[in-house]
PDB file of N, CA and C in Angstrom:
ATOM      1  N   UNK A   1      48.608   9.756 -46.574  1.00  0.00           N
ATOM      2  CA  UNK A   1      48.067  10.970 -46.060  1.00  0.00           C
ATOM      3  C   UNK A   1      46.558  11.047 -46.300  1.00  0.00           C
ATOM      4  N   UNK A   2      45.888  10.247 -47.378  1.00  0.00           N
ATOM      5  CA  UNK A   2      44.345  10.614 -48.010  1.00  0.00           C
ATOM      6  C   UNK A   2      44.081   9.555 -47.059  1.00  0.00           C
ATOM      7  N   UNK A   3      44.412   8.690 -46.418  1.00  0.00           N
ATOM      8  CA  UNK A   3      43.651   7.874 -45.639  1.00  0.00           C
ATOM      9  C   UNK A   3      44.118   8.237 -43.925  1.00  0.00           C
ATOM     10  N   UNK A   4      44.621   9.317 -43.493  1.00  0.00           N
ATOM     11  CA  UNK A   4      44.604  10.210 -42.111  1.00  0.00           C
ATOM     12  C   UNK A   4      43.526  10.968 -42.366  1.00  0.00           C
ATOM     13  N   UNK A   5      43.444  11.843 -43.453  1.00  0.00           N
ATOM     14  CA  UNK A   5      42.191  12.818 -44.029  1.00  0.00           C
ATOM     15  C   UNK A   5      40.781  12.310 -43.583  1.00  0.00           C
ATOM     16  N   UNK A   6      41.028  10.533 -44.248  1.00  0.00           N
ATOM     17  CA  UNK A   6      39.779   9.896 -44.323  1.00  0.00           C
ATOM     18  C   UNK A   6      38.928   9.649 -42.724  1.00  0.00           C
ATOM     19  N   UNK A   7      40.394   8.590 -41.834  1.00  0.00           N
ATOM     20  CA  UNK A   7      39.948   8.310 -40.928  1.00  0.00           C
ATOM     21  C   UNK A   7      39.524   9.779 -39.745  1.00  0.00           C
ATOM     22  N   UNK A   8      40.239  10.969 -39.785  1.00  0.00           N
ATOM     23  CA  UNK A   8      39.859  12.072 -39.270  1.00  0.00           C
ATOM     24  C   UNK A   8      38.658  12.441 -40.016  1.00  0.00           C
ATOM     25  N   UNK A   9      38.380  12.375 -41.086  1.00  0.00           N
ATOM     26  CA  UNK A   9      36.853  12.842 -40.948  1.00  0.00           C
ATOM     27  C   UNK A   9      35.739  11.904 -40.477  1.00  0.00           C
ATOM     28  N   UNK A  10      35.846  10.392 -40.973  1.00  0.00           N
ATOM     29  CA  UNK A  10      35.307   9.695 -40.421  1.00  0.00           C
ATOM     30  C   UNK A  10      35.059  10.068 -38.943  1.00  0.00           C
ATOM     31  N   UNK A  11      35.891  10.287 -37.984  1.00  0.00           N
ATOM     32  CA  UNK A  11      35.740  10.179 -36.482  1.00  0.00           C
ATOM     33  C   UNK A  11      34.877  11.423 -35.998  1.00  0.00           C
ATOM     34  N   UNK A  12      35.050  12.803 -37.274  1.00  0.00           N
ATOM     35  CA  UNK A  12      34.464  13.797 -36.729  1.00  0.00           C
ATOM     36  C   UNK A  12      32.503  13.635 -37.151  1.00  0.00           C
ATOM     37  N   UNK A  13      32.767  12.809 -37.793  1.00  0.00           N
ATOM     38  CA  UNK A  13      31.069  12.299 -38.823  1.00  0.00           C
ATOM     39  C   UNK A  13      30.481  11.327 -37.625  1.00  0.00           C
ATOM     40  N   UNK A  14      31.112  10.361 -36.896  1.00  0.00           N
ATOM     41  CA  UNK A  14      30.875   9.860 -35.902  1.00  0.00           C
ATOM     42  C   UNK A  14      30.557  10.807 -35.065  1.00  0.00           C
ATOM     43  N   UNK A  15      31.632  11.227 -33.990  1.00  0.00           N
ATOM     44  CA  UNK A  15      30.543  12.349 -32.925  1.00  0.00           C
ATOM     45  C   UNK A  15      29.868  12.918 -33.132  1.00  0.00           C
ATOM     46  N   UNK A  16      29.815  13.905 -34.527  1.00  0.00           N
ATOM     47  CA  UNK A  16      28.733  14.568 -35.072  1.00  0.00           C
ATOM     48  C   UNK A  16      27.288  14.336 -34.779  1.00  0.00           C
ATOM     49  N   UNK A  17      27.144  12.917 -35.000  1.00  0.00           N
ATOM     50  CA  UNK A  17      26.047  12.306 -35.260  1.00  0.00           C
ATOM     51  C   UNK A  17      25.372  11.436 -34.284  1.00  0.00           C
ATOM     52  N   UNK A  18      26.292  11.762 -33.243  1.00  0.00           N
ATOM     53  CA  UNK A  18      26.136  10.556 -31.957  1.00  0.00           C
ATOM     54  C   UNK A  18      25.472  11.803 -30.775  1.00  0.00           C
ATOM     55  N   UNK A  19      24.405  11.562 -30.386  1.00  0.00           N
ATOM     56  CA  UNK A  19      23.302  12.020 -29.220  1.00  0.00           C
ATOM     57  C   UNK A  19      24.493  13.083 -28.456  1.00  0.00           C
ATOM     58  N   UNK A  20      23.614  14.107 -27.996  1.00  0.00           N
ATOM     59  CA  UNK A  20      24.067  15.266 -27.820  1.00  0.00           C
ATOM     60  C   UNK A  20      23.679  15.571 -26.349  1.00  0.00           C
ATOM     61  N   UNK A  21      23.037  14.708 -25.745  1.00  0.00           N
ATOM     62  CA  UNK A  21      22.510  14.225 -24.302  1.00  0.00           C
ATOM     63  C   UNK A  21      22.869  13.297 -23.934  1.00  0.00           C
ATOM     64  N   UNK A  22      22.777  13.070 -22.593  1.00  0.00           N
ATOM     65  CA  UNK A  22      22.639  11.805 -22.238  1.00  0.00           C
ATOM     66  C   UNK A  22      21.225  11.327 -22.042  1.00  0.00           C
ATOM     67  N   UNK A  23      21.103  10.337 -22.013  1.00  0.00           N
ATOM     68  CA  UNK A  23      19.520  10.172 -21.402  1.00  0.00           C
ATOM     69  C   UNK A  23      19.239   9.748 -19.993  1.00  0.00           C
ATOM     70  N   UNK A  24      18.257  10.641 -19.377  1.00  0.00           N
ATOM     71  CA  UNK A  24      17.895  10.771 -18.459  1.00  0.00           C
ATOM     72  C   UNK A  24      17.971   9.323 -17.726  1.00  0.00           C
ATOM     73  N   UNK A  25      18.331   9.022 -16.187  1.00  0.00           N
ATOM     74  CA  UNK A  25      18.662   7.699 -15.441  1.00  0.00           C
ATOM     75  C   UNK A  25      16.907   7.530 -15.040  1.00  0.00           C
ATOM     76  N   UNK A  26      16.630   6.256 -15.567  1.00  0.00           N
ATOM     77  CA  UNK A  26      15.467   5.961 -14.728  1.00  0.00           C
ATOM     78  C   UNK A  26      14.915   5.998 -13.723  1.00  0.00           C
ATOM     79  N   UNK A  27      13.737   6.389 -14.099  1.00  0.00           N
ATOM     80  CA  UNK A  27      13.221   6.585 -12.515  1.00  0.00           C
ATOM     81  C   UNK A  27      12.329   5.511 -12.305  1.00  0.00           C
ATOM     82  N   UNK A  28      12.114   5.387 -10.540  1.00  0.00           N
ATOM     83  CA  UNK A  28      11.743   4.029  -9.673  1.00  0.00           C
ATOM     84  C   UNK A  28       9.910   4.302 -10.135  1.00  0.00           C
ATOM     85  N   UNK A  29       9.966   3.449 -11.134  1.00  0.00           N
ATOM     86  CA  UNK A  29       8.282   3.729 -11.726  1.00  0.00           C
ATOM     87  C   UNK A  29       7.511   2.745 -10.422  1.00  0.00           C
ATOM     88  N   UNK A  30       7.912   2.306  -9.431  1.00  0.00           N
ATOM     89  CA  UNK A  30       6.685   1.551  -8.567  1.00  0.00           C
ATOM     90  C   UNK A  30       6.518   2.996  -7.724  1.00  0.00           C
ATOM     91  N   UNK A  31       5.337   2.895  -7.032  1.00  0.00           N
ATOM     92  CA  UNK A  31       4.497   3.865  -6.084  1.00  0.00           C
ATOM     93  C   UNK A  31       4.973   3.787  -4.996  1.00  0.00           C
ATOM     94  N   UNK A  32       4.833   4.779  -4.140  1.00  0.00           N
ATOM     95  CA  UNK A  32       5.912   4.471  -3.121  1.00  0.00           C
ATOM     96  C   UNK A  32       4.403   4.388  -1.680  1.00  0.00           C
ATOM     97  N   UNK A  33       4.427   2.973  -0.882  1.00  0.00           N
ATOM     98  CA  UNK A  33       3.356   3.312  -0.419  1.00  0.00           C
ATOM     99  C   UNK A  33       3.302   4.236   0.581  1.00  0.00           C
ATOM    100  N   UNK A  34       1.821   5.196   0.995  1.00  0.00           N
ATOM    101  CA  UNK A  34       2.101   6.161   2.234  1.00  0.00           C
ATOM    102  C   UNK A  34       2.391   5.447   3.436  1.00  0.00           C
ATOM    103  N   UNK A  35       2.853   5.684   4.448  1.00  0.00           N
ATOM    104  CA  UNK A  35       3.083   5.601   5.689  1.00  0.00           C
ATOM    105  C   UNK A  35       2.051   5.460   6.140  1.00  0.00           C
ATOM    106  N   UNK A  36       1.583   4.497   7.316  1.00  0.00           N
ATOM    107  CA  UNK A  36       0.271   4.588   7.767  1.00  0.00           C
ATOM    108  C   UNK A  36       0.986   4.144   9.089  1.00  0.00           C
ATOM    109  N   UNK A  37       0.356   4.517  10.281  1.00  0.00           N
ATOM    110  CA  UNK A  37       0.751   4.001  11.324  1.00  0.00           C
ATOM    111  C   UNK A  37       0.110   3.303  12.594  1.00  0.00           C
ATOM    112  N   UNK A  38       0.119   1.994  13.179  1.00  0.00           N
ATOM    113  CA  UNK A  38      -0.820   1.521  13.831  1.00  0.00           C
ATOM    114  C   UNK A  38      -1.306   2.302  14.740  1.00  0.00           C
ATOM    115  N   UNK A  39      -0.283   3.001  15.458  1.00  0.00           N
ATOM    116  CA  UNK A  39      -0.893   3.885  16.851  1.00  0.00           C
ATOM    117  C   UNK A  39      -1.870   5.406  16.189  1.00  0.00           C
ATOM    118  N   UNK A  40      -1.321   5.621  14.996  1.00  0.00           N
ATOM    119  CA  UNK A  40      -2.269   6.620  14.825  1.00  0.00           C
ATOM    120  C   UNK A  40      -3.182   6.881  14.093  1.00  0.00           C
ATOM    121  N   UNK A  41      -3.488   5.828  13.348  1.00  0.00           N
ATOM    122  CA  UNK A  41      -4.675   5.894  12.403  1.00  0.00           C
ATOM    123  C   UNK A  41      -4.898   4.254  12.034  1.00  0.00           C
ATOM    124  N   UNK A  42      -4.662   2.962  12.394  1.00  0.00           N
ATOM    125  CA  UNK A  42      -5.139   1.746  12.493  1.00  0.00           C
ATOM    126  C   UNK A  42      -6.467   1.122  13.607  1.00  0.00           C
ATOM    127  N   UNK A  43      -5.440   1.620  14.692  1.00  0.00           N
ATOM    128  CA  UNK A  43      -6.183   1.360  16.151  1.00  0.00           C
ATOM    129  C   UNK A  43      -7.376   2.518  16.288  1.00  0.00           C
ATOM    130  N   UNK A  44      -7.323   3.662  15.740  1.00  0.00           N
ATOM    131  CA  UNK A  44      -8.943   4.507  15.365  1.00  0.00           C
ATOM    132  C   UNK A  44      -9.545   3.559  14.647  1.00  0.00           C
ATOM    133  N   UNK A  45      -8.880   3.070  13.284  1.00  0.00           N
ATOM    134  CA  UNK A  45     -10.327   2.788  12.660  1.00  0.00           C
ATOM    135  C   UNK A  45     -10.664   1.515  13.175  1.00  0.00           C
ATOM    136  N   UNK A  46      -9.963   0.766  13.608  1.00  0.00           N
ATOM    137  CA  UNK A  46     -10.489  -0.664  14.441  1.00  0.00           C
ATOM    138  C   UNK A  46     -11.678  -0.129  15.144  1.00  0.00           C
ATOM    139  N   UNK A  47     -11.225   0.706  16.176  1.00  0.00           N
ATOM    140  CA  UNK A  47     -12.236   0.988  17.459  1.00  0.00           C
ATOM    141  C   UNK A  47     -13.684   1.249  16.800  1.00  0.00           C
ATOM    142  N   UNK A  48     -13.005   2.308  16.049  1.00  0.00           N
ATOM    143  CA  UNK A  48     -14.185   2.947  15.577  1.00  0.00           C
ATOM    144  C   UNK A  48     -15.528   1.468  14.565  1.00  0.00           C
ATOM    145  N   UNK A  49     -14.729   0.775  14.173  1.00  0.00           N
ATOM    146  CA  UNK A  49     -15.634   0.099  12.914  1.00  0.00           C
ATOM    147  C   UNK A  49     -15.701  -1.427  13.915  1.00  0.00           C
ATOM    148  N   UNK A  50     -14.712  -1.486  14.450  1.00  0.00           N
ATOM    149  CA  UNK A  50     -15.100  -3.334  14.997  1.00  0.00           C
ATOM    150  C   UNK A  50     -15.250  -3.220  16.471  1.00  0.00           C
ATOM    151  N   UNK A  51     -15.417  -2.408  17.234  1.00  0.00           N
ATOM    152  CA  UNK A  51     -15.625  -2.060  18.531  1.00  0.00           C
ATOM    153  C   UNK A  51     -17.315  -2.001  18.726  1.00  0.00           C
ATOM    154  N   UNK A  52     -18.214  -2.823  19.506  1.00  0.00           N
ATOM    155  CA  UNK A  52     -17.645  -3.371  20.574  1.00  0.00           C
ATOM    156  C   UNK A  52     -17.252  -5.219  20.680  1.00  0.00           C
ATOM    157  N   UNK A  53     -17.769  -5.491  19.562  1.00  0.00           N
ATOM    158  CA  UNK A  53     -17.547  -7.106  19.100  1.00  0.00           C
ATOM    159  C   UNK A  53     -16.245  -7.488  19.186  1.00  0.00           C
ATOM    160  N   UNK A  54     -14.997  -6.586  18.712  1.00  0.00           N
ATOM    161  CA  UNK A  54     -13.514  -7.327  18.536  1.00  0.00           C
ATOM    162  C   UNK A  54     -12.716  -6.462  19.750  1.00  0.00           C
ATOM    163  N   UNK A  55     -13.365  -6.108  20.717  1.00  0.00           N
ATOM    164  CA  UNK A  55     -12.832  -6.019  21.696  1.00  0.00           C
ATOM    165  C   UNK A  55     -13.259  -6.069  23.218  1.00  0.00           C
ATOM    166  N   UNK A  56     -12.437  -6.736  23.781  1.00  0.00           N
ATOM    167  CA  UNK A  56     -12.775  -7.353  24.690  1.00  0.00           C
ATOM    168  C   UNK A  56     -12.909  -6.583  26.288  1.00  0.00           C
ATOM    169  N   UNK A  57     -11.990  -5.799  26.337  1.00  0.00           N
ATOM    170  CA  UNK A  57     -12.822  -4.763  27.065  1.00  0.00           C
ATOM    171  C   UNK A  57     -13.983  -3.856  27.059  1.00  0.00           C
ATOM    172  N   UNK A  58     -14.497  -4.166  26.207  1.00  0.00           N
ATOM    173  CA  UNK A  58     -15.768  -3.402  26.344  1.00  0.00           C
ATOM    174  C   UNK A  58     -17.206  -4.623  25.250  1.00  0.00           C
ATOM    175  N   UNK A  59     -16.503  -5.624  26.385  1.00  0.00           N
ATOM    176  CA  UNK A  59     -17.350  -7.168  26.407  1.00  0.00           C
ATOM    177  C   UNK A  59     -17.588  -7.743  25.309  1.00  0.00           C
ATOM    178  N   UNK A  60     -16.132  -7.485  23.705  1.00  0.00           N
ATOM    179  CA  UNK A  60     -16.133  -8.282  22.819  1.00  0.00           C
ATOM    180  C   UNK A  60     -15.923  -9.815  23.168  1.00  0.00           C
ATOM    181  N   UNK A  61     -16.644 -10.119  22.610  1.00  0.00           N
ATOM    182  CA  UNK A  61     -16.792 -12.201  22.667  1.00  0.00           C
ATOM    183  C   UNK A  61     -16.230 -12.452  21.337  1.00  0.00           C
ATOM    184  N   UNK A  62     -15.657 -12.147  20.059  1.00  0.00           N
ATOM    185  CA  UNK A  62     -15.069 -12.129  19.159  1.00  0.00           C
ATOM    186  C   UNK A  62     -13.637 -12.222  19.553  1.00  0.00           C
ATOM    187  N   UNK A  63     -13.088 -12.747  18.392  1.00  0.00           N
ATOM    188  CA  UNK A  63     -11.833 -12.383  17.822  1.00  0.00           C
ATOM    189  C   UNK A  63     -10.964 -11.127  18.072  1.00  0.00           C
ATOM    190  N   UNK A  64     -10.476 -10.897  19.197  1.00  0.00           N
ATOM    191  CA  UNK A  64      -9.783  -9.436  19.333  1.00  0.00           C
ATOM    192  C   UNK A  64      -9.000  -8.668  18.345  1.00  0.00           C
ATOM    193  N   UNK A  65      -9.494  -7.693  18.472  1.00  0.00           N
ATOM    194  CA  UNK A  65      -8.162  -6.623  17.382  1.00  0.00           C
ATOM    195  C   UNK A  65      -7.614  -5.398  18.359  1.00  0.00           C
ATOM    196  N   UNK A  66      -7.861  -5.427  19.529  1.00  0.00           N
ATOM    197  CA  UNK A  66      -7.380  -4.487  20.407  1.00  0.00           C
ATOM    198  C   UNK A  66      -5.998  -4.179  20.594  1.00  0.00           C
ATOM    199  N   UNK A  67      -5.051  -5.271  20.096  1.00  0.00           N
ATOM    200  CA  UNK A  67      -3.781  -4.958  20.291  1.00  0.00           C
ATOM    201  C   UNK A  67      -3.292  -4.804  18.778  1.00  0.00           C
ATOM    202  N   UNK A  68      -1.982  -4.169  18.757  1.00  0.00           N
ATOM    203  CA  UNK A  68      -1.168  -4.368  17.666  1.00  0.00           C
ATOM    204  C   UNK A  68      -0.800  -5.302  17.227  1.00  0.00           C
ATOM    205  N   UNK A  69      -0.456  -6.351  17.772  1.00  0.00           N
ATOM    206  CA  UNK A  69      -0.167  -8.231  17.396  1.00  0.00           C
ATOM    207  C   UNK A  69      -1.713  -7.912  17.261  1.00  0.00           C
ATOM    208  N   UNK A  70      -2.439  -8.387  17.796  1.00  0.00           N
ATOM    209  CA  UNK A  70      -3.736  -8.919  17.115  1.00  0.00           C
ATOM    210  C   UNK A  70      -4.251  -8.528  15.987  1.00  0.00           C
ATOM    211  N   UNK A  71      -4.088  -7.028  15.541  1.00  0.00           N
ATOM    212  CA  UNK A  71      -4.256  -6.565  14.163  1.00  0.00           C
ATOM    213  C   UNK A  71      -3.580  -7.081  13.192  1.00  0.00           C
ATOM    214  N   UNK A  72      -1.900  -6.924  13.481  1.00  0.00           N
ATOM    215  CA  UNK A  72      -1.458  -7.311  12.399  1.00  0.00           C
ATOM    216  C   UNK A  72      -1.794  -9.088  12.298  1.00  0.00           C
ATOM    217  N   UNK A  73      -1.458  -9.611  13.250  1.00  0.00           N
ATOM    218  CA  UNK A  73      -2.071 -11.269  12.741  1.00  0.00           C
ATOM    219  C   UNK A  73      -3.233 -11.772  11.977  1.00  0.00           C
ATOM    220  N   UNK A  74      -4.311 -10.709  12.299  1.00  0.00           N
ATOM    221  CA  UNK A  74      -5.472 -10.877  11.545  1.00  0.00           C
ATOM    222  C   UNK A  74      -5.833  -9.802  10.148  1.00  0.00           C
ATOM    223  N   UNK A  75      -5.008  -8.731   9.638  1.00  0.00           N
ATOM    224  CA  UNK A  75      -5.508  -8.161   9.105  1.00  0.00           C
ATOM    225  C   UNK A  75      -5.376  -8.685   7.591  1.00  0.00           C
ATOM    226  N   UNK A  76      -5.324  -9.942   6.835  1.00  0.00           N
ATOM    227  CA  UNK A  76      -5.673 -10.435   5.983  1.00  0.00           C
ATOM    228  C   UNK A  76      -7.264 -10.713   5.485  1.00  0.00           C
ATOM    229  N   UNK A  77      -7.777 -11.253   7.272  1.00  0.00           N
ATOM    230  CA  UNK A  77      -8.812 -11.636   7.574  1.00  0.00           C
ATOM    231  C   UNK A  77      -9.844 -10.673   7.475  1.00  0.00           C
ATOM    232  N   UNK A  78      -9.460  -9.760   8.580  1.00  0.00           N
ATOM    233  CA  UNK A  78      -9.940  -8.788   8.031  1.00  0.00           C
ATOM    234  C   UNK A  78     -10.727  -7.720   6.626  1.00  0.00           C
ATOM    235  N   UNK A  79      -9.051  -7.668   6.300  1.00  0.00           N
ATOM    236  CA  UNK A  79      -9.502  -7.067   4.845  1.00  0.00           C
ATOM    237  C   UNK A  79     -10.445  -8.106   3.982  1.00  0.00           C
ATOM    238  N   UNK A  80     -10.168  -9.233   3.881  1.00  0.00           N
ATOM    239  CA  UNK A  80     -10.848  -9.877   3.382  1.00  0.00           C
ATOM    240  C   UNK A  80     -12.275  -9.603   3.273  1.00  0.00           C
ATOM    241  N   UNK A  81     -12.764  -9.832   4.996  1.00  0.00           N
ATOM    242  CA  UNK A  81     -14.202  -9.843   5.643  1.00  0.00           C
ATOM    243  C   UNK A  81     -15.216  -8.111   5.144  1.00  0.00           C
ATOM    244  N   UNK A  82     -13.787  -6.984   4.935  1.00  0.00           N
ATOM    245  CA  UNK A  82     -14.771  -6.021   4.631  1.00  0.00           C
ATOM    246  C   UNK A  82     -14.666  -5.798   3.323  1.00  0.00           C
ATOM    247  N   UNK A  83     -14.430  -6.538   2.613  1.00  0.00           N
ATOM    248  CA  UNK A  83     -14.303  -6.739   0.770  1.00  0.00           C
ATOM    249  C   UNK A  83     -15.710  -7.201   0.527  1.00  0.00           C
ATOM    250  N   UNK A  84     -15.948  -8.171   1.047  1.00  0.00           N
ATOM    251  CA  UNK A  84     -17.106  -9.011   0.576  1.00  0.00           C
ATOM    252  C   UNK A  84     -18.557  -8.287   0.236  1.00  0.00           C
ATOM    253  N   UNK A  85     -19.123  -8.632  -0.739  1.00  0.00           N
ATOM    254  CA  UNK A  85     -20.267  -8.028  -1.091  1.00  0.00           C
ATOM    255  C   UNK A  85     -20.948  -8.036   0.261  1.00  0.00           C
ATOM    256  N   UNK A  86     -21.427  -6.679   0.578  1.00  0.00           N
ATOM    257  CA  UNK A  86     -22.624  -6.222   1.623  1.00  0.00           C
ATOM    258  C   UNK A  86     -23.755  -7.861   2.306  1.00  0.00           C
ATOM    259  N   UNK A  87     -24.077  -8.006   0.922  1.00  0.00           N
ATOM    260  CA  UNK A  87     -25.419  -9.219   1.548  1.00  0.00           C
ATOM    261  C   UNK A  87     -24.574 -10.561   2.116  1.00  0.00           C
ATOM    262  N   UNK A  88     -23.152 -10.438   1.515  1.00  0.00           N
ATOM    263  CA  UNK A  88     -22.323 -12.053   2.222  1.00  0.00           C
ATOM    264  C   UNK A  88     -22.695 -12.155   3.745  1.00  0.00           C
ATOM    265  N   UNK A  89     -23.176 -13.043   3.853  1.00  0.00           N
ATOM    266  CA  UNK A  89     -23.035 -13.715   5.627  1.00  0.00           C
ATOM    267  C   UNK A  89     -22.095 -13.322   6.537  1.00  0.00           C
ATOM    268  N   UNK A  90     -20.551 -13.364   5.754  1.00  0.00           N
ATOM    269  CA  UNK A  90     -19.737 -13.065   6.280  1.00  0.00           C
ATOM    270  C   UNK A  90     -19.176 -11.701   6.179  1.00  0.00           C
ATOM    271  N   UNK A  91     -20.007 -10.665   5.892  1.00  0.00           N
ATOM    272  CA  UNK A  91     -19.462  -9.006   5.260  1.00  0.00           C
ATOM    273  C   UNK A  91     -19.404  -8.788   7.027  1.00  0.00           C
ATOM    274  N   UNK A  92     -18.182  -8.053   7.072  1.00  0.00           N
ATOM    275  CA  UNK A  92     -18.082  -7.054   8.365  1.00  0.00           C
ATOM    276  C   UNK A  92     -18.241  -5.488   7.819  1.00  0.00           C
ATOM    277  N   UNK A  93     -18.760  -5.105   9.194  1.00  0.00           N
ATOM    278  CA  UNK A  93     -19.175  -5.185  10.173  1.00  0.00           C
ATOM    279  C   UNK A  93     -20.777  -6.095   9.902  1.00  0.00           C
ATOM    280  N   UNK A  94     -20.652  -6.513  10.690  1.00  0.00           N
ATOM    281  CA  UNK A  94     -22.170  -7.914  10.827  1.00  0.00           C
ATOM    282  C   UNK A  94     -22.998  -6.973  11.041  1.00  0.00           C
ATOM    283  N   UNK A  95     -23.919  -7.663   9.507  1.00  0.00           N
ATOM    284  CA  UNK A  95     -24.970  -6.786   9.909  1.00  0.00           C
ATOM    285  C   UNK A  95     -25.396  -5.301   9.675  1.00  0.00           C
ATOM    286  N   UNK A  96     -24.174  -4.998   9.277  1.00  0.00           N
ATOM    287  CA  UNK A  96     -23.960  -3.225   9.184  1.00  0.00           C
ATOM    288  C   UNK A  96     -24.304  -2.927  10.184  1.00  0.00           C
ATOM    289  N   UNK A  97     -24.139  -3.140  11.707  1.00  0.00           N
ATOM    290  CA  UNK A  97     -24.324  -2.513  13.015  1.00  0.00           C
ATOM    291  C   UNK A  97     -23.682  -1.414  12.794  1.00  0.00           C
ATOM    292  N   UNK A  98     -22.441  -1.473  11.841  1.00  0.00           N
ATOM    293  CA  UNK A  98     -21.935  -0.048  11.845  1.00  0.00           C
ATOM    294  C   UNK A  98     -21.829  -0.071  10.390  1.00  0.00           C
ATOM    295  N   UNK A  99     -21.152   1.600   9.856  1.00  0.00           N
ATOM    296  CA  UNK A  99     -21.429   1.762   8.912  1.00  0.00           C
ATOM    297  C   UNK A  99     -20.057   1.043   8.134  1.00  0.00           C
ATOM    298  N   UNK A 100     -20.465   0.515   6.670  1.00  0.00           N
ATOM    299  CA  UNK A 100     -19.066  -0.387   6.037  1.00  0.00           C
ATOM    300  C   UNK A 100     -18.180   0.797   5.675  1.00  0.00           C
ATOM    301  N   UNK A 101     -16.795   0.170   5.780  1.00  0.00           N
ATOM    302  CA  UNK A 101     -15.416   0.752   5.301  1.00  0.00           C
ATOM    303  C   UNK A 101     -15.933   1.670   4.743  1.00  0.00           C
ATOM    304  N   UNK A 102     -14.827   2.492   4.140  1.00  0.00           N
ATOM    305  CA  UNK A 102     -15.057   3.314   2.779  1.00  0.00           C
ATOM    306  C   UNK A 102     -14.190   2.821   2.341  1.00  0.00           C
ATOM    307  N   UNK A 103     -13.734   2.505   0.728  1.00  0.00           N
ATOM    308  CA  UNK A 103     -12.938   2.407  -0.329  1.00  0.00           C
ATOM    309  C   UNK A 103     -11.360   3.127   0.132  1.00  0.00           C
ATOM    310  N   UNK A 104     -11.322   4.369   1.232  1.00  0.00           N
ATOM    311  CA  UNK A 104     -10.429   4.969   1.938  1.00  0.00           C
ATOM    312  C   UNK A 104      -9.323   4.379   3.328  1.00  0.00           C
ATOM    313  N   UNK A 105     -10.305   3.703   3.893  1.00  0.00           N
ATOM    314  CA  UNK A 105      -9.867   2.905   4.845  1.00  0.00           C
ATOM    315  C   UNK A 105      -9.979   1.664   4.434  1.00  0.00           C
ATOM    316  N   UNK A 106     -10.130   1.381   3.933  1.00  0.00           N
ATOM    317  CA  UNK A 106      -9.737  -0.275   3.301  1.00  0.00           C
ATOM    318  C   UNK A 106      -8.172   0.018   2.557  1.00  0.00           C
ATOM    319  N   UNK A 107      -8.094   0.986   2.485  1.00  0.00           N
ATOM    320  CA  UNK A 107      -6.833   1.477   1.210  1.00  0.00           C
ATOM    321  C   UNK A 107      -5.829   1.479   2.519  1.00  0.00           C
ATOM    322  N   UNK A 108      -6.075   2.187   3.174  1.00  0.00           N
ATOM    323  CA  UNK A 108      -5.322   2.586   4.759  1.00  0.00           C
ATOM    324  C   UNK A 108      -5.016   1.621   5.488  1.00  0.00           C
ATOM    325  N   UNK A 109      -6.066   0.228   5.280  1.00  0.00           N
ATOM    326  CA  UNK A 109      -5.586  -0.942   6.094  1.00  0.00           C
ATOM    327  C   UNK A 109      -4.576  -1.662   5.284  1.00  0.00           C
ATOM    328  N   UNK A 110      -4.492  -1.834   3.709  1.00  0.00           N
ATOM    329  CA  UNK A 110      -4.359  -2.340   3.111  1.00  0.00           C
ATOM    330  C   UNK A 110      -2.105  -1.670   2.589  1.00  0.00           C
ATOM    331  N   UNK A 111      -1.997  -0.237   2.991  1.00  0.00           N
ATOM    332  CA  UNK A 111      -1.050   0.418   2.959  1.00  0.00           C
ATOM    333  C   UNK A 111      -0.353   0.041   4.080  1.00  0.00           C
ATOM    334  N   UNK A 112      -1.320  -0.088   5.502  1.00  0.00           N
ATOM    335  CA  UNK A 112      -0.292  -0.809   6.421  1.00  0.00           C
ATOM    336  C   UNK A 112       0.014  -1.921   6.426  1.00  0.00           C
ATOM    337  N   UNK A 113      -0.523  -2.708   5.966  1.00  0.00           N
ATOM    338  CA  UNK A 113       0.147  -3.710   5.570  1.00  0.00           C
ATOM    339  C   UNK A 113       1.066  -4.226   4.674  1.00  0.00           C
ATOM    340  N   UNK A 114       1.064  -3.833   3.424  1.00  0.00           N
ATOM    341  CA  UNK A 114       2.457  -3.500   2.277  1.00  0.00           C
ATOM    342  C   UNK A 114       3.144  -2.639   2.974  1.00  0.00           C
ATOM    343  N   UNK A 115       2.944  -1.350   4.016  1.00  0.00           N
ATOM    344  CA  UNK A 115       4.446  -0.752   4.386  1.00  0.00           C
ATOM    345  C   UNK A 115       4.910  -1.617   5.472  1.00  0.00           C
ATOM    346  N   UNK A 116       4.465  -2.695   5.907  1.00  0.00           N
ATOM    347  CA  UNK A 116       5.395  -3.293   7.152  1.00  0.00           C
ATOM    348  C   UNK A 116       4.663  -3.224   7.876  1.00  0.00           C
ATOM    349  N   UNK A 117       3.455  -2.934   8.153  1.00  0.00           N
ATOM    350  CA  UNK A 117       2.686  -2.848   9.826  1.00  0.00           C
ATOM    351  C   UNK A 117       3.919  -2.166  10.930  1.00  0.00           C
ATOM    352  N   UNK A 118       3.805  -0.366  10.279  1.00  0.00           N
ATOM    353  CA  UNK A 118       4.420   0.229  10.964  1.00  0.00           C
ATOM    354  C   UNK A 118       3.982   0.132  12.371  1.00  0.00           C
ATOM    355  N   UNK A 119       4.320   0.266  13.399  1.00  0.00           N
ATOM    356  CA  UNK A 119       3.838   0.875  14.937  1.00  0.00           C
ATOM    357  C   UNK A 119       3.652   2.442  15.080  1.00  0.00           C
TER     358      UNK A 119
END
């Protein structure tokens, strides 16, 4: 009988003492990237920053980015080309004919591309 006593208190000294919560299920600690979409904010900033050189209707002799295949095929290249320190040979826009990226749209080119090169 002193060892029913025992093992019943034992078991009640156990739960006693055993977490009174559960702990919270992890959460998805990666960032979730924004949505960016070619038709509505890619193909602006193309026009706007590589137009009239990367497009060919309006008498680019360059490398086209006018289409959606052509963006996404090149936008490694791209990003690359507007990374580069200002004085590189190779910094786009050449020349600063226009004004460089902002830190914003480089982020924006760089989101469509980790989300999939939405359309």
């Amino acid at each position: 009988m002193k060892k029913l006593y025992f093992l019943f208190a034992l078991i009640i000294l156990v739960f006693a003492c055993s977490p009174k919560t559960t702990a919270p299920a992890k959460q998805d600690m990666t960032k979730a990237v924004p949505k960016v979409s070619y038709d509505t904010e890619v193909s602006a900033l193309l026009l706007k920053s590589c137009a009239p050189c990367h497009y060919p209707a309006q008498d680019g002799k360059k490398k086209p980015f006018d289409t959606y295949e052509a963006a996404k095929n090149n936008i490694t290249d791209i990003l690359a080309r507007v990374e580069l320190p200002q004085d590189d040979p190779k910094f786009m826009p050449f020349k600063l004919k226009k004004p460089a990226l902002t830190a914003e749209e480089i982020a924006l080119l760089k989101n469509w591309a980790k989300g999939g090169y939405s359309m």
